[in-house]
C-alpha atoms as a PDB file:
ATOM      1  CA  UNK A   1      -5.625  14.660 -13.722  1.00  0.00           C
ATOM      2  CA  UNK A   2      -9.130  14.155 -14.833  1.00  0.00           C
ATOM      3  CA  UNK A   3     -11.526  12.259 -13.787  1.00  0.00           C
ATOM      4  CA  UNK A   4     -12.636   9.501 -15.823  1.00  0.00           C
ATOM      5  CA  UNK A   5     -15.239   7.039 -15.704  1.00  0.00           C
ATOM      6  CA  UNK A   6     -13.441   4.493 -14.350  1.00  0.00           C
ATOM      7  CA  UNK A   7     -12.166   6.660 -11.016  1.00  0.00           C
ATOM      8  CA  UNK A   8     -15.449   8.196 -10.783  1.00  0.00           C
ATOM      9  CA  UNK A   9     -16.633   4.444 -10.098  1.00  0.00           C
ATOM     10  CA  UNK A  10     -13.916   3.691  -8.354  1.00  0.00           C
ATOM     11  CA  UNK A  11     -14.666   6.625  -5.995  1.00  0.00           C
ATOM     12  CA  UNK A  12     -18.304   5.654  -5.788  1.00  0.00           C
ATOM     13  CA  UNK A  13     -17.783   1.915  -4.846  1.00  0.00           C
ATOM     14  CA  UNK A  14     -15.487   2.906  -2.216  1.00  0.00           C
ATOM     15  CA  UNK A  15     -17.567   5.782  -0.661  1.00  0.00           C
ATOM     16  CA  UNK A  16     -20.539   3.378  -0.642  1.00  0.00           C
ATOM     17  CA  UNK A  17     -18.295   0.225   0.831  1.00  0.00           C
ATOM     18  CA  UNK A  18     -17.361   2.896   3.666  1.00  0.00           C
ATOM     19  CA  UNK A  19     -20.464   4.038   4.181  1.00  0.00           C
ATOM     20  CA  UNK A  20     -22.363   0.940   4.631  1.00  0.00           C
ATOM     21  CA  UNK A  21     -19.545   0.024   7.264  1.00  0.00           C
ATOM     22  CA  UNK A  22     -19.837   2.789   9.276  1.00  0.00           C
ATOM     23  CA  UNK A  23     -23.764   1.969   9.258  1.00  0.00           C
ATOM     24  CA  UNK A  24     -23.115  -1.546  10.289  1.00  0.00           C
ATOM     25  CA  UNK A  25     -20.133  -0.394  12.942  1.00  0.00           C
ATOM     26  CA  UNK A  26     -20.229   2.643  13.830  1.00  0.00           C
ATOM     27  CA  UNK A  27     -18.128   5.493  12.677  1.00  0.00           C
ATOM     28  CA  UNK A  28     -15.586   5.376  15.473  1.00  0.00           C
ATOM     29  CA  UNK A  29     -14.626   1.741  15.569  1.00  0.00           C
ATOM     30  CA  UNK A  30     -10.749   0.627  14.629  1.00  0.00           C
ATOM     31  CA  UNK A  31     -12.008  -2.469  12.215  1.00  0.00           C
ATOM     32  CA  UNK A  32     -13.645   0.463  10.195  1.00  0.00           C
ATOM     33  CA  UNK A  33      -9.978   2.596  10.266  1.00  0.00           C
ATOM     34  CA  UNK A  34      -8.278  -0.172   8.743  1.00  0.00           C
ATOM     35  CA  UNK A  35     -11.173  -0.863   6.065  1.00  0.00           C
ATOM     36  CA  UNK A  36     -10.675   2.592   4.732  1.00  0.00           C
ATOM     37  CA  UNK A  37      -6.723   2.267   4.990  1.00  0.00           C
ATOM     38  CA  UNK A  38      -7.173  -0.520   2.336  1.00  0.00           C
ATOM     39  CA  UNK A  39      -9.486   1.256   0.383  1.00  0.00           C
ATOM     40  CA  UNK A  40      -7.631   4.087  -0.255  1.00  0.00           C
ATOM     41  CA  UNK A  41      -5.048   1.576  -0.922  1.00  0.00           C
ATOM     42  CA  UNK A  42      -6.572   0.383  -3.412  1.00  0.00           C
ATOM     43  CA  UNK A  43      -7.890   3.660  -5.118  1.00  0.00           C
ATOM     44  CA  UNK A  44      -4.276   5.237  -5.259  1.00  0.00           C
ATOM     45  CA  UNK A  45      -3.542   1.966  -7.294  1.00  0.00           C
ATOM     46  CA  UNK A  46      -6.469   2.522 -10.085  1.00  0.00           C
ATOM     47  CA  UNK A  47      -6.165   6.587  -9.614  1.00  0.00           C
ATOM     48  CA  UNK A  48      -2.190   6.433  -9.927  1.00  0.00           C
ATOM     49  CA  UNK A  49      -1.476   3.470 -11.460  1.00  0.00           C
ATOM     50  CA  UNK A  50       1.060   4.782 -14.711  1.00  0.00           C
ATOM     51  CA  UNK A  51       2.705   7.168 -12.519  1.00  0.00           C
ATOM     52  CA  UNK A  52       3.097   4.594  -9.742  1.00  0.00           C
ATOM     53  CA  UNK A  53       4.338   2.121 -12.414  1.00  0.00           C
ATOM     54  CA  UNK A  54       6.923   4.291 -13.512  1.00  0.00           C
ATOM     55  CA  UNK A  55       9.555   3.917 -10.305  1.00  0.00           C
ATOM     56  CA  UNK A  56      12.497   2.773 -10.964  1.00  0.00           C
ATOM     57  CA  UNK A  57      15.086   2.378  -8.018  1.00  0.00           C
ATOM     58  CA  UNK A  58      15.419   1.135  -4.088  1.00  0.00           C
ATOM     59  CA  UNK A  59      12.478   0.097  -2.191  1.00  0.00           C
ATOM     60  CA  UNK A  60      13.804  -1.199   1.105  1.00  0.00           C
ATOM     61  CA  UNK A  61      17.448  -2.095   1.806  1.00  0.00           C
ATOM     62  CA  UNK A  62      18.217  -5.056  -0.267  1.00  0.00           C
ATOM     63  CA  UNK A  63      15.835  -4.729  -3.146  1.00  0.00           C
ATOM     64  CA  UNK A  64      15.699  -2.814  -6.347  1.00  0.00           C
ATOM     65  CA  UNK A  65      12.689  -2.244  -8.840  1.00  0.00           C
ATOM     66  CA  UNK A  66      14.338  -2.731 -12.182  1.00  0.00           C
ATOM     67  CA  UNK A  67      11.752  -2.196 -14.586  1.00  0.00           C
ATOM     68  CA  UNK A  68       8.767  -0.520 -14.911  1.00  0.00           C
ATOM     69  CA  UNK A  69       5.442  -1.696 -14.146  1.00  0.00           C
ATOM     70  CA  UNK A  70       2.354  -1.065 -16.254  1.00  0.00           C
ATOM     71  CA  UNK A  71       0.209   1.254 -15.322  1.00  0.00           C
ATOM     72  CA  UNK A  72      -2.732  -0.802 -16.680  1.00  0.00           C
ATOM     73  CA  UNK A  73      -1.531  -3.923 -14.608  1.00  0.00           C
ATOM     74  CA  UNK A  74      -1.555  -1.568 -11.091  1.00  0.00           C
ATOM     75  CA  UNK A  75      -5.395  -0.525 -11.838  1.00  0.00           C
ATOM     76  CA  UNK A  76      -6.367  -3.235 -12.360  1.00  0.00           C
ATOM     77  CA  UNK A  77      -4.805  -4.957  -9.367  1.00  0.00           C
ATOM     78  CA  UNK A  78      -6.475  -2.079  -7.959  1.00  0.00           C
ATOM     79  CA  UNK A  79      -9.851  -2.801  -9.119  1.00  0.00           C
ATOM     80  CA  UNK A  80      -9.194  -6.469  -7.913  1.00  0.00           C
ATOM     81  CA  UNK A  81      -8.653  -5.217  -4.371  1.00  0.00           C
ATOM     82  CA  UNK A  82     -11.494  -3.393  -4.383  1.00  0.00           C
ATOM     83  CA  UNK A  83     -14.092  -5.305  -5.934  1.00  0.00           C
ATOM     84  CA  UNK A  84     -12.447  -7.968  -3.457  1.00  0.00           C
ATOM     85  CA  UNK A  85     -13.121  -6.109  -0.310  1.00  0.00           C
ATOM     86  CA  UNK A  86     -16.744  -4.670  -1.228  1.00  0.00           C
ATOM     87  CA  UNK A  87     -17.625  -8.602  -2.592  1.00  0.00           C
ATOM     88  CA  UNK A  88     -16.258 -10.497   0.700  1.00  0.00           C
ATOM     89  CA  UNK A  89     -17.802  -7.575   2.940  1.00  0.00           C
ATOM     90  CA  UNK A  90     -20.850  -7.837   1.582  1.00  0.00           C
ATOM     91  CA  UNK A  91     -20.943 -11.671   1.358  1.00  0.00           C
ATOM     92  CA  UNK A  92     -20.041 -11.822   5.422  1.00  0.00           C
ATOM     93  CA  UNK A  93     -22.289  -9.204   5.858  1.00  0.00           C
ATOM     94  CA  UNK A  94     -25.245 -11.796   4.664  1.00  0.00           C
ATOM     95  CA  UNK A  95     -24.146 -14.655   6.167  1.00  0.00           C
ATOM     96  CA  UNK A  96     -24.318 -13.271   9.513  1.00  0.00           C
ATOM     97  CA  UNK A  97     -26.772 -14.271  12.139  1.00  0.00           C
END
């Protein structure tokens, strides 16, 4: 795995999404567990994306994944997620009183 351009920035916009967090919340606050739950969510999506997008079989009981999924599509549904978070964090973040 090397790290590209794209994950290094990846890596950087979440550190720096976490970080101002923690500033605004504190380091030991649930709201701020979950926010980096998503994150890293998000940053197995754009880090893993082809090999991710490569499972074919069960995923549940009922339900089967019967083709495979781009890796391409999966970072950048990644990349959506996380511009998403850091945009409406940062926009609440101004907003408030």
């Amino acid at each position: 795995m090397r790290l590209t351009i794209g994950r290094s920035l990846s890596l950087f916009v979440a550190i720096a999404c976490l970080a101002m967090a923690m500033v605004m919340h504190g380091p030991l606050d649930l709201d701020i567990a979950a926010f980096a739950i998503i994150l890293l969510l998000c940053l197995l999506l754009i880090w893993y994306g082809d090999l991710l997008g490569e499972y074919v079989g069960p995923v549940g009981d009922l339900r089967h994944i019967t083709r495979q999924t781009p890796g391409g599509c999966l970072a950048c549904l990644g990349w959506i997620g996380l511009l998403s978070l850091a945009g409406a964090w940062i926009w609440f973040r101004l907003r408030a009183p």
